[in-house]
PDB file of N, CA and C in Angstrom:
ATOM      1  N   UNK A   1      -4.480  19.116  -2.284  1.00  0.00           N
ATOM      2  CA  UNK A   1      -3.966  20.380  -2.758  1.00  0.00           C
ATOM      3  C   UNK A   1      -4.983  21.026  -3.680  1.00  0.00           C
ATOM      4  N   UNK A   2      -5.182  22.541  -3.665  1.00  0.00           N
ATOM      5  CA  UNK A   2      -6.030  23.221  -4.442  1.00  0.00           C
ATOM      6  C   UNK A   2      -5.157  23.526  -5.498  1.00  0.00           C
ATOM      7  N   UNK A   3      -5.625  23.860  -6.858  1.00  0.00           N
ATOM      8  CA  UNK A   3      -4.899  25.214  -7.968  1.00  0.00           C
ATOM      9  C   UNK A   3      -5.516  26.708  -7.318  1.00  0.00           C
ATOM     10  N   UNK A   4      -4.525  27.334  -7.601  1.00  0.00           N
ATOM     11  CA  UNK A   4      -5.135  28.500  -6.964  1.00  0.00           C
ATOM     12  C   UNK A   4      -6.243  29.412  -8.060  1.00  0.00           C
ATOM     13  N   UNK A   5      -5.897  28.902  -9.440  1.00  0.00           N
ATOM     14  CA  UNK A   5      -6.597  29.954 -10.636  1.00  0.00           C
ATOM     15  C   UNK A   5      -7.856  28.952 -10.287  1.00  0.00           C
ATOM     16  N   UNK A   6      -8.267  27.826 -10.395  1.00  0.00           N
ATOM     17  CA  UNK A   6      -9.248  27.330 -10.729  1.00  0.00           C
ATOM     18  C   UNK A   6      -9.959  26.986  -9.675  1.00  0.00           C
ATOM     19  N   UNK A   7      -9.548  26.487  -8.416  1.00  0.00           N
ATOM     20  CA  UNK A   7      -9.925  26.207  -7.924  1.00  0.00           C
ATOM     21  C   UNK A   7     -10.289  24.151  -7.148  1.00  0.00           C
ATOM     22  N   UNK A   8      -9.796  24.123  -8.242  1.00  0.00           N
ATOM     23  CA  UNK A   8     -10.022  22.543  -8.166  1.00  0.00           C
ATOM     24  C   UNK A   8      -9.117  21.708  -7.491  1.00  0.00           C
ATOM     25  N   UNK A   9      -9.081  20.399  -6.818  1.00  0.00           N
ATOM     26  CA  UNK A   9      -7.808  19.786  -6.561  1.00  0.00           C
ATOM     27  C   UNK A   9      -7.209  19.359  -7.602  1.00  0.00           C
ATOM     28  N   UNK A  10      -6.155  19.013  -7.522  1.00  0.00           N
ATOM     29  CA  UNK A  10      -5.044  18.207  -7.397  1.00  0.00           C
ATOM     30  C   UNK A  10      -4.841  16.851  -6.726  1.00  0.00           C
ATOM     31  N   UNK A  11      -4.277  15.887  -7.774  1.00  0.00           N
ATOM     32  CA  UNK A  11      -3.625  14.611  -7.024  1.00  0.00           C
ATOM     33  C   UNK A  11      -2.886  15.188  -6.636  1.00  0.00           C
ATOM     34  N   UNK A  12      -2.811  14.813  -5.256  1.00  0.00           N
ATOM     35  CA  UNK A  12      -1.319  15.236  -4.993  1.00  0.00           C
ATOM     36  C   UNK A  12      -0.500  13.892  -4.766  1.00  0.00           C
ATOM     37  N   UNK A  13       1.030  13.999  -4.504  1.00  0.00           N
ATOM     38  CA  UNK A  13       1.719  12.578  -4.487  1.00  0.00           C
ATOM     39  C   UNK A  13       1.217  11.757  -3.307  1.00  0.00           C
ATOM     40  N   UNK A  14       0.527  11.701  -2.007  1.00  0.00           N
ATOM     41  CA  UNK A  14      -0.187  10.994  -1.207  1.00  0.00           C
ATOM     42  C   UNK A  14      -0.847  10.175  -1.585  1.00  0.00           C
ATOM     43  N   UNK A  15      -1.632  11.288  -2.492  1.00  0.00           N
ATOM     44  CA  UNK A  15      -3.071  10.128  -3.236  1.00  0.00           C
ATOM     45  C   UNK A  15      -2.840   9.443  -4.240  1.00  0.00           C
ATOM     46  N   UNK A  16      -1.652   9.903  -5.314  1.00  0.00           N
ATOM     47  CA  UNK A  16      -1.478   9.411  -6.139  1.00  0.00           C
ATOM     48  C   UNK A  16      -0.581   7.851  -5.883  1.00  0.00           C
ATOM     49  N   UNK A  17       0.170   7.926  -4.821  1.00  0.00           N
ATOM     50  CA  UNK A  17       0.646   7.171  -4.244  1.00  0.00           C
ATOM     51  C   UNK A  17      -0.574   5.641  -3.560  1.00  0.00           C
ATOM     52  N   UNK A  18      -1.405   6.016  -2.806  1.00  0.00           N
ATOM     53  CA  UNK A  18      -2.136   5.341  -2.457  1.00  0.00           C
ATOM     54  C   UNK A  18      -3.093   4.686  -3.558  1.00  0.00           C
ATOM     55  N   UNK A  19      -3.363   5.662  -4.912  1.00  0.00           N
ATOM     56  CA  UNK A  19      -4.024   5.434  -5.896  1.00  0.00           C
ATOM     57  C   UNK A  19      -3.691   3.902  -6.391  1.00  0.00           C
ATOM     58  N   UNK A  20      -2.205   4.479  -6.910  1.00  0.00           N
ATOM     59  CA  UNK A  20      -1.553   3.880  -7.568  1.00  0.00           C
ATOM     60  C   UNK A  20      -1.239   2.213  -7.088  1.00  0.00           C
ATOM     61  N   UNK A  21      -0.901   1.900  -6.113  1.00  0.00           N
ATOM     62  CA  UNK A  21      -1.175   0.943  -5.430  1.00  0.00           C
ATOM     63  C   UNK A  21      -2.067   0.263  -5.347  1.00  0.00           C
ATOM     64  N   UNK A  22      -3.359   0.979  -5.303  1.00  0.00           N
ATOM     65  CA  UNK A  22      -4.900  -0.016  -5.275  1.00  0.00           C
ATOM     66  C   UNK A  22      -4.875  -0.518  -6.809  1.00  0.00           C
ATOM     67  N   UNK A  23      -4.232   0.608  -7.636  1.00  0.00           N
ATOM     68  CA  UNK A  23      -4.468   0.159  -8.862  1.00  0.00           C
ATOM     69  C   UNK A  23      -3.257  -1.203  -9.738  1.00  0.00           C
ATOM     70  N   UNK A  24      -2.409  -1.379  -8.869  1.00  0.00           N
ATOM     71  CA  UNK A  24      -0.956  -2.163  -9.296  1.00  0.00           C
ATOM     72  C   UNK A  24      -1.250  -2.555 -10.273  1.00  0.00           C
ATOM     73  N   UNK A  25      -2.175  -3.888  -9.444  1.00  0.00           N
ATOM     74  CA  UNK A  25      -2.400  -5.366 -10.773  1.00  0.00           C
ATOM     75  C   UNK A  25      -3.772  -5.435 -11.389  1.00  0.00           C
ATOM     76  N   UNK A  26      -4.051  -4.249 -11.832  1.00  0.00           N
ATOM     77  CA  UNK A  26      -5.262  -4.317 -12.707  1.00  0.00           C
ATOM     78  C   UNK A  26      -5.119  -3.937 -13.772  1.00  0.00           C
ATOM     79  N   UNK A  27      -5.851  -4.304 -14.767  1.00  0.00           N
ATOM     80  CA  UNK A  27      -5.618  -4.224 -16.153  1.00  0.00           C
ATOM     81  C   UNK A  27      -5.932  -2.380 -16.269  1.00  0.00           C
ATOM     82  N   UNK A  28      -5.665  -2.134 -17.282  1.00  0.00           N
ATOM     83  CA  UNK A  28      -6.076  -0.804 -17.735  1.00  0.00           C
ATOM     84  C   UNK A  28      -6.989  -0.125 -17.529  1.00  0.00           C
ATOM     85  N   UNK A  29      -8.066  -0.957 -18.052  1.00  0.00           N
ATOM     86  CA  UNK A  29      -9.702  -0.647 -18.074  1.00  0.00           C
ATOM     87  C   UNK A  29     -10.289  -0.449 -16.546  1.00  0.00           C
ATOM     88  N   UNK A  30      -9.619  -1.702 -15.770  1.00  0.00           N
ATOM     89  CA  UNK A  30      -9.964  -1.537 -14.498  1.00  0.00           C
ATOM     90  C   UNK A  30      -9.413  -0.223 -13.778  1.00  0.00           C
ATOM     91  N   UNK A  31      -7.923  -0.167 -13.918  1.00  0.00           N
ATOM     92  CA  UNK A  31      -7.477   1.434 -13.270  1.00  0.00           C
ATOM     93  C   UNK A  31      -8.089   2.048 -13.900  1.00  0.00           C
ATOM     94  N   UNK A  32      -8.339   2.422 -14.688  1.00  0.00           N
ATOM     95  CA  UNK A  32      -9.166   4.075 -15.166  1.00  0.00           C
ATOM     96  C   UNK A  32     -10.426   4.088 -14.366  1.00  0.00           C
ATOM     97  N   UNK A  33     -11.447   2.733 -14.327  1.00  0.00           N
ATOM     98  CA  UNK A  33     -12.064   2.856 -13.804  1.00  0.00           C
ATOM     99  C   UNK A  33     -12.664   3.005 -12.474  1.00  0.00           C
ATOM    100  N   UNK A  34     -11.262   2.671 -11.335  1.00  0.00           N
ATOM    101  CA  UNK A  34     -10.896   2.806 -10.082  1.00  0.00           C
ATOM    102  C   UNK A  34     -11.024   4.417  -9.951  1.00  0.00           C
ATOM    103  N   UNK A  35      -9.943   4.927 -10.956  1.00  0.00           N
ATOM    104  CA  UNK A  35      -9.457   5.869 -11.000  1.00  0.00           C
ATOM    105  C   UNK A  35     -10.356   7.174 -11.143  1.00  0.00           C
ATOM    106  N   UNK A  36     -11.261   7.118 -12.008  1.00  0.00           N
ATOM    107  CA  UNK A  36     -12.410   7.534 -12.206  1.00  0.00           C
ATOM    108  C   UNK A  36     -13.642   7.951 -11.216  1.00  0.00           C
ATOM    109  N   UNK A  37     -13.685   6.592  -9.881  1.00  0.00           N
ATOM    110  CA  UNK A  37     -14.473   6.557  -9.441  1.00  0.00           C
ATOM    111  C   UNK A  37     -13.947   7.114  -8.047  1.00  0.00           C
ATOM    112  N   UNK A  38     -12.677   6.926  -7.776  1.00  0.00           N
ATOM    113  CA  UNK A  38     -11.685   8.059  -6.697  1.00  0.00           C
ATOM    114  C   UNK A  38     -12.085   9.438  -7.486  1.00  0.00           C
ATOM    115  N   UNK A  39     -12.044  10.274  -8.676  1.00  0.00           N
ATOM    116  CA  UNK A  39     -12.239  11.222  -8.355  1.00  0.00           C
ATOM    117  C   UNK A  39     -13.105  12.111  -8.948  1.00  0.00           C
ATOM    118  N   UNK A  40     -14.588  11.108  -9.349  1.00  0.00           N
ATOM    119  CA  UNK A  40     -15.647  11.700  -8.909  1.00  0.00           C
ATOM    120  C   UNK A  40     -16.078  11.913  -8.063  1.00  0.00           C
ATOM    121  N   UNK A  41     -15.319  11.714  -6.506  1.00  0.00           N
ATOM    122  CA  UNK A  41     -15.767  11.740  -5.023  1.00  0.00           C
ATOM    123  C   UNK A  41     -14.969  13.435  -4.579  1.00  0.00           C
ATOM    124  N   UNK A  42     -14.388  13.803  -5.478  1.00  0.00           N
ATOM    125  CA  UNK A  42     -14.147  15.265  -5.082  1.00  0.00           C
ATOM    126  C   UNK A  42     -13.818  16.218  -6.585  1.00  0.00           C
ATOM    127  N   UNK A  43     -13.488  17.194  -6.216  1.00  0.00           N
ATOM    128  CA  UNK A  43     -13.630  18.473  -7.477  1.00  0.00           C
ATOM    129  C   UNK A  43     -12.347  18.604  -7.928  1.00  0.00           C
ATOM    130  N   UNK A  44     -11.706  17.492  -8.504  1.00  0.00           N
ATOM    131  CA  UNK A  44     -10.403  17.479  -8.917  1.00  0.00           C
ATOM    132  C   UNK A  44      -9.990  17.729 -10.529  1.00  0.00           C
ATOM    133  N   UNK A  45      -8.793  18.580 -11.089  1.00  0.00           N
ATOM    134  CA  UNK A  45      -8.570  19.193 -11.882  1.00  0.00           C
ATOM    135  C   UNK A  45      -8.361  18.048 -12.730  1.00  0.00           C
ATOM    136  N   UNK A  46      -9.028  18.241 -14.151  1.00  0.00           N
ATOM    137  CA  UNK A  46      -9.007  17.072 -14.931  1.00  0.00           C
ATOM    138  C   UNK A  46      -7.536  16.829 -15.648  1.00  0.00           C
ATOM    139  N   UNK A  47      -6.637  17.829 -16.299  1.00  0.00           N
ATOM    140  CA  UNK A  47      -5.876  17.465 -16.289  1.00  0.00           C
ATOM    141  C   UNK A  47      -4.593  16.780 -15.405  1.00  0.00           C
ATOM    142  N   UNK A  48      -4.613  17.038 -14.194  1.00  0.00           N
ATOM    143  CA  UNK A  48      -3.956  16.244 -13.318  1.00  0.00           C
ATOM    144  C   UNK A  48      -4.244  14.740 -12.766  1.00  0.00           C
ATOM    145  N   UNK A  49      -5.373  14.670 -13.131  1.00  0.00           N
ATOM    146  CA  UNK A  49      -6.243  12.718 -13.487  1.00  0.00           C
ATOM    147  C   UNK A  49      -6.117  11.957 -14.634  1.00  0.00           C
ATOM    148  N   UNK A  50      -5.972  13.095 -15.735  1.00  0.00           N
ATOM    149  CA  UNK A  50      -5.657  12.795 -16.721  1.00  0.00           C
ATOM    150  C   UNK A  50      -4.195  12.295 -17.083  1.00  0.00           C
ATOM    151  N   UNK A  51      -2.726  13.312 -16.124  1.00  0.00           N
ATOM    152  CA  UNK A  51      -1.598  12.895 -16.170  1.00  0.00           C
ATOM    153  C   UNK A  51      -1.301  11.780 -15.335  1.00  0.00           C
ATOM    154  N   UNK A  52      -1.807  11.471 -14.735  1.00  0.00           N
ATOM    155  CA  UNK A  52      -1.821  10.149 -13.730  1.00  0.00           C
ATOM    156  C   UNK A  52      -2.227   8.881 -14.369  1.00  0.00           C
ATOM    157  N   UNK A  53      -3.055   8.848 -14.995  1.00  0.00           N
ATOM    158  CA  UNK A  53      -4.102   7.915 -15.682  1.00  0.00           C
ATOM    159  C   UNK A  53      -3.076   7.278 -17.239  1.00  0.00           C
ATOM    160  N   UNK A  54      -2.533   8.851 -17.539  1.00  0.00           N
ATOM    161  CA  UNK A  54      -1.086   8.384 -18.648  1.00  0.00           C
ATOM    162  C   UNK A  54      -0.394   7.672 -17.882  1.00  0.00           C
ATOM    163  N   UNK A  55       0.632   7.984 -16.757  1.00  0.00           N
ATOM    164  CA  UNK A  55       1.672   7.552 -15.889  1.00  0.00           C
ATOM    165  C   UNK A  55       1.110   5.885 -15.736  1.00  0.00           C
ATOM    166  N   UNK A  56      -0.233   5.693 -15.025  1.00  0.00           N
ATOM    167  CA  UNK A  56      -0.737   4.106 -15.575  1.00  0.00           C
ATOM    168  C   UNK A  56      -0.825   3.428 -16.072  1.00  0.00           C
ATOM    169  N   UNK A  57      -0.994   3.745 -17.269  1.00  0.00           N
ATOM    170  CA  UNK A  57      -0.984   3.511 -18.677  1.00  0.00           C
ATOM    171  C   UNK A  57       0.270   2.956 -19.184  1.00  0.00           C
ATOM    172  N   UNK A  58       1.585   4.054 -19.231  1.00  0.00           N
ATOM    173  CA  UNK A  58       2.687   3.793 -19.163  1.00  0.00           C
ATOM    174  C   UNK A  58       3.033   2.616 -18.537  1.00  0.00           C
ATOM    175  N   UNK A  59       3.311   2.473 -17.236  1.00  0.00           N
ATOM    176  CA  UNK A  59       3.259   1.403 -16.264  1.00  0.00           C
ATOM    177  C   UNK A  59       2.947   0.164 -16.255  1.00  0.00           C
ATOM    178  N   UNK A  60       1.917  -0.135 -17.027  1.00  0.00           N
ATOM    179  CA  UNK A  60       1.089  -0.849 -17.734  1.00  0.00           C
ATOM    180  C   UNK A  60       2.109  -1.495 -18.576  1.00  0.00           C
ATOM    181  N   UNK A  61       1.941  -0.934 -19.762  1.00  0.00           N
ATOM    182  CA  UNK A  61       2.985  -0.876 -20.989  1.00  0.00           C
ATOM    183  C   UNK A  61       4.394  -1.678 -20.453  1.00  0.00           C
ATOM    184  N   UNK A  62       4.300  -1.110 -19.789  1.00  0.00           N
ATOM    185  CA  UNK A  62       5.839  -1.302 -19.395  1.00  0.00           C
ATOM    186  C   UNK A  62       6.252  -2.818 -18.679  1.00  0.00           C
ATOM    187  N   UNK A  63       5.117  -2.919 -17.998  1.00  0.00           N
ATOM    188  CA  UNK A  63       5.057  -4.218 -17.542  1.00  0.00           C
ATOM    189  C   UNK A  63       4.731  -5.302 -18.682  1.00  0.00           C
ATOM    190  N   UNK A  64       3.529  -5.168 -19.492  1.00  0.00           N
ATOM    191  CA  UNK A  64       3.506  -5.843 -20.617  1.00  0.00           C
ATOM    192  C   UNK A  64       5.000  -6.471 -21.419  1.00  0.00           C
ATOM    193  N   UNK A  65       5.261  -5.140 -21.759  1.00  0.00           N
ATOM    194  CA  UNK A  65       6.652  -5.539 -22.487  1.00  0.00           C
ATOM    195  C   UNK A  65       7.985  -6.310 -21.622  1.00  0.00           C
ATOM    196  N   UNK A  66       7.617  -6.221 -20.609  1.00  0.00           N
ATOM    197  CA  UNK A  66       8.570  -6.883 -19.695  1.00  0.00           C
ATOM    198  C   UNK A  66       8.727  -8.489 -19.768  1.00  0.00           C
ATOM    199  N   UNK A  67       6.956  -8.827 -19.374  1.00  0.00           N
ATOM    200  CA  UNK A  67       6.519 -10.133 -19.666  1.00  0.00           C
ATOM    201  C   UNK A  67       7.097 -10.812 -21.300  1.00  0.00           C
ATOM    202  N   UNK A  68       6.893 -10.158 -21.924  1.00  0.00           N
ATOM    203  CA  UNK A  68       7.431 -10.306 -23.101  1.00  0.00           C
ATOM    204  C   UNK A  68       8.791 -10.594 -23.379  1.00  0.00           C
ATOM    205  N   UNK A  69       9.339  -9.577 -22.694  1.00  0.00           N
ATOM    206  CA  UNK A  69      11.126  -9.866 -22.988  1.00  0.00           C
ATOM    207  C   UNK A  69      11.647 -10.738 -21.803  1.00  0.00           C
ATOM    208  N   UNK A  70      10.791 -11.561 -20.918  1.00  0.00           N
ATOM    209  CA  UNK A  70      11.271 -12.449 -20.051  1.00  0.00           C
ATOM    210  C   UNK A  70      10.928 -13.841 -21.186  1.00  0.00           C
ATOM    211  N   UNK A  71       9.978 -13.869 -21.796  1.00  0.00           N
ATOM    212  CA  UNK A  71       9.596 -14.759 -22.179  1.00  0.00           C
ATOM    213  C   UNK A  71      10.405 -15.462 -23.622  1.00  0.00           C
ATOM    214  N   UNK A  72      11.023 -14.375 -24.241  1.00  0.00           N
ATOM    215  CA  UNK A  72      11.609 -14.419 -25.165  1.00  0.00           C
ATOM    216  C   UNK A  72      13.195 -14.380 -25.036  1.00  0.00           C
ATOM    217  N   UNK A  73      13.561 -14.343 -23.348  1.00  0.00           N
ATOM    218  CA  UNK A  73      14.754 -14.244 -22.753  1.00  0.00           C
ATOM    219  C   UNK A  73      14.822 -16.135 -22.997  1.00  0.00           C
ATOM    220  N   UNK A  74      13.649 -16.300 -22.119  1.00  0.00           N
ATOM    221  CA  UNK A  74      13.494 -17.987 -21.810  1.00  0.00           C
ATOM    222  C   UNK A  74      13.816 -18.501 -23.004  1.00  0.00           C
ATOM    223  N   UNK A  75      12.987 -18.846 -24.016  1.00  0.00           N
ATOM    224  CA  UNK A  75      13.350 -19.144 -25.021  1.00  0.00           C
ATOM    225  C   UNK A  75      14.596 -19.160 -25.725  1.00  0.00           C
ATOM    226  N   UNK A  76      15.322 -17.872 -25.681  1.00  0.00           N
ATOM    227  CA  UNK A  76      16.942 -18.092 -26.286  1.00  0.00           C
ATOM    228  C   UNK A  76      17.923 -19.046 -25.254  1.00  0.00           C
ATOM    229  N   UNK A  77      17.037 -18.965 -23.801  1.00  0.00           N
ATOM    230  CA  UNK A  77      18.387 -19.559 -23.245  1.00  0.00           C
ATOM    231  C   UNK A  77      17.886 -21.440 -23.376  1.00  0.00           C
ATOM    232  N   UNK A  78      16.364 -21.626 -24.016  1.00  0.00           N
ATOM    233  CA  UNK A  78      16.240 -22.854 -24.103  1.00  0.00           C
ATOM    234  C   UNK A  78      16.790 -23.880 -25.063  1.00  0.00           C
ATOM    235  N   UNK A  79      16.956 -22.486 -26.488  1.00  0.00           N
ATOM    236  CA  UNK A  79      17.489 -22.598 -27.903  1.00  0.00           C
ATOM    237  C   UNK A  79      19.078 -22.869 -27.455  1.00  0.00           C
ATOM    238  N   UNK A  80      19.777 -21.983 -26.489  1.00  0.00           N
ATOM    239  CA  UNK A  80      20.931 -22.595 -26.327  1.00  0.00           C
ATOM    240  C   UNK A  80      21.392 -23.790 -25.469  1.00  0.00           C
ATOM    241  N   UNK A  81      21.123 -23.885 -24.440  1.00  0.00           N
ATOM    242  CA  UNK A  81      20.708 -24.907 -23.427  1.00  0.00           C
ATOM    243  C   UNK A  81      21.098 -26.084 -24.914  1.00  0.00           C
ATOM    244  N   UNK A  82      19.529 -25.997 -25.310  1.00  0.00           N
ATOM    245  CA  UNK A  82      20.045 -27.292 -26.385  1.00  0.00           C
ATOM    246  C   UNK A  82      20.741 -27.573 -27.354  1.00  0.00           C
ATOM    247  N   UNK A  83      21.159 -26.562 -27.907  1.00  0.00           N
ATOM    248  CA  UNK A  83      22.565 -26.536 -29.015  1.00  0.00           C
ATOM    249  C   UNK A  83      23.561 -27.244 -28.710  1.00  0.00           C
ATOM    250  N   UNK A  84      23.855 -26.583 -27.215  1.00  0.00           N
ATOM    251  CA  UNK A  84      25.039 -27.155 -25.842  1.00  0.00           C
ATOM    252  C   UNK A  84      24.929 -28.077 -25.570  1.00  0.00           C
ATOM    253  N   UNK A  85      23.641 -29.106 -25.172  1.00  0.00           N
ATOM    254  CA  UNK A  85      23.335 -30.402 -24.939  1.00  0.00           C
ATOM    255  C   UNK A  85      23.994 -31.461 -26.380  1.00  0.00           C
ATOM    256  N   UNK A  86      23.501 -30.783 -27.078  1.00  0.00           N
ATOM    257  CA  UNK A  86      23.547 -31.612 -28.615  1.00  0.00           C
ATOM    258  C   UNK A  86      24.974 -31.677 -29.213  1.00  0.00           C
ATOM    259  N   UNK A  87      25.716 -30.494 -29.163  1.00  0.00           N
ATOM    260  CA  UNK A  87      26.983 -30.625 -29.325  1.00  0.00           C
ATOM    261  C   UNK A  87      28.017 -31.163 -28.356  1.00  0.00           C
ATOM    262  N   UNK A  88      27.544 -31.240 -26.957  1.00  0.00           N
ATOM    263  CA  UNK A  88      28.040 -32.034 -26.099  1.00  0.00           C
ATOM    264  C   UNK A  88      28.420 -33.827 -26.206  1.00  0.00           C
ATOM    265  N   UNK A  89      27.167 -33.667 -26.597  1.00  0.00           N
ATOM    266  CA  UNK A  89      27.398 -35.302 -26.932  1.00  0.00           C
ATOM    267  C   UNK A  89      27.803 -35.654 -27.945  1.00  0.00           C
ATOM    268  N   UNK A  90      28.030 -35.037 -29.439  1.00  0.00           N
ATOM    269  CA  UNK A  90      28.607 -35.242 -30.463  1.00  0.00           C
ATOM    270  C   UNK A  90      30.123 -35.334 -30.209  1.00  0.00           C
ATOM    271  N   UNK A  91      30.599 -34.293 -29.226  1.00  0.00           N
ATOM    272  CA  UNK A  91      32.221 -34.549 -28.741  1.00  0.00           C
ATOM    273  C   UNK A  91      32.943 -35.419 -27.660  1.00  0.00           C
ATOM    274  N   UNK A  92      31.580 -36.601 -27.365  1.00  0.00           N
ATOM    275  CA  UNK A  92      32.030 -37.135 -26.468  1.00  0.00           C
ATOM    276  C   UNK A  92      32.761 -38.408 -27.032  1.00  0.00           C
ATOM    277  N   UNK A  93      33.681 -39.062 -26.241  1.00  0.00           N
ATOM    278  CA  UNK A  93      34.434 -40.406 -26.921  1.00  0.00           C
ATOM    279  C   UNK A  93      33.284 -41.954 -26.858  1.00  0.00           C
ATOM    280  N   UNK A  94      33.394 -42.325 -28.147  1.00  0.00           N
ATOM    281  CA  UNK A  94      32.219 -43.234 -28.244  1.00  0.00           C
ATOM    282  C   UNK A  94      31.007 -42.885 -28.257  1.00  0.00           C
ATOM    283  N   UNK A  95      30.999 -41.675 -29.179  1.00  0.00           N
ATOM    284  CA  UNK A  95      29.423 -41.524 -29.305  1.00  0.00           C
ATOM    285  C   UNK A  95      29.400 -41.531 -31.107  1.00  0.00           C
ATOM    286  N   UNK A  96      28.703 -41.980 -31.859  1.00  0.00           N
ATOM    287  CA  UNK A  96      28.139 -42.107 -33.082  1.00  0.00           C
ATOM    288  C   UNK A  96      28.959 -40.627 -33.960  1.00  0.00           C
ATOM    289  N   UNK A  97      29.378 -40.977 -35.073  1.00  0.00           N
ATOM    290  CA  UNK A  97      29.619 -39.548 -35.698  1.00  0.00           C
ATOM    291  C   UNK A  97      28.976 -39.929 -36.776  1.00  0.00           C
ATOM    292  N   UNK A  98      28.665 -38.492 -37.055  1.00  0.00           N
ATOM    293  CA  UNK A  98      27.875 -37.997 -38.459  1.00  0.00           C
ATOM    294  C   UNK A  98      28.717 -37.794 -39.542  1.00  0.00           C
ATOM    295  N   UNK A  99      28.616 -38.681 -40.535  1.00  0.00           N
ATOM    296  CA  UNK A  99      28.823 -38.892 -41.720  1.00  0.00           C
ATOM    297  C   UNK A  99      28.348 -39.539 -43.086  1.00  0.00           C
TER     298      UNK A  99
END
């Protein structure tokens, strides 16, 4: 797609689509630099590389924090898991009491 004032392309959702994909599982540094090198190969409007390159970014982010809140999911259910184990056996008949 062209702008019509400037002249320049546009991502359009095709490319950005196909972009986006080559770029999935790469770190940041690497998409920009994918990204970068897709569109120095044509006369494309910088702010529309620029909003894409955010949208990555984002994406990014987003996945980060994901990893994070799986990991810290794990953990509470390991913290309970064993609470449950431990108080299990304290209520069983013939097991040791604490006193």
């Amino acid at each position: 797609m062209e702008q019509e004032n400037t002249g320049q392309k546009i991502l359009d959702p095709i490319e950005r689509a196909r972009l986006g994909l080559k770029v999935l599982n790469m770190s940041a540094q690497e998409a920009e630099e994918t990204i970068d090198a897709y569109v120095s190969q044509g006369n494309y409007d910088q702010a529309s590389v620029d909003y894409f390159k955010g949208q990555i970014a984002i994406q990014n982010r987003i996945k980060e924090k994901g990893a994070e809140l799986l990991v810290s999911g794990a953990q509470i259910l390991r913290l309970v898991t064993l609470a449950f184990a431990k108080n299990f056996t304290k209520n069983q008949p013939g097991a040791p009491s604490e006193q």
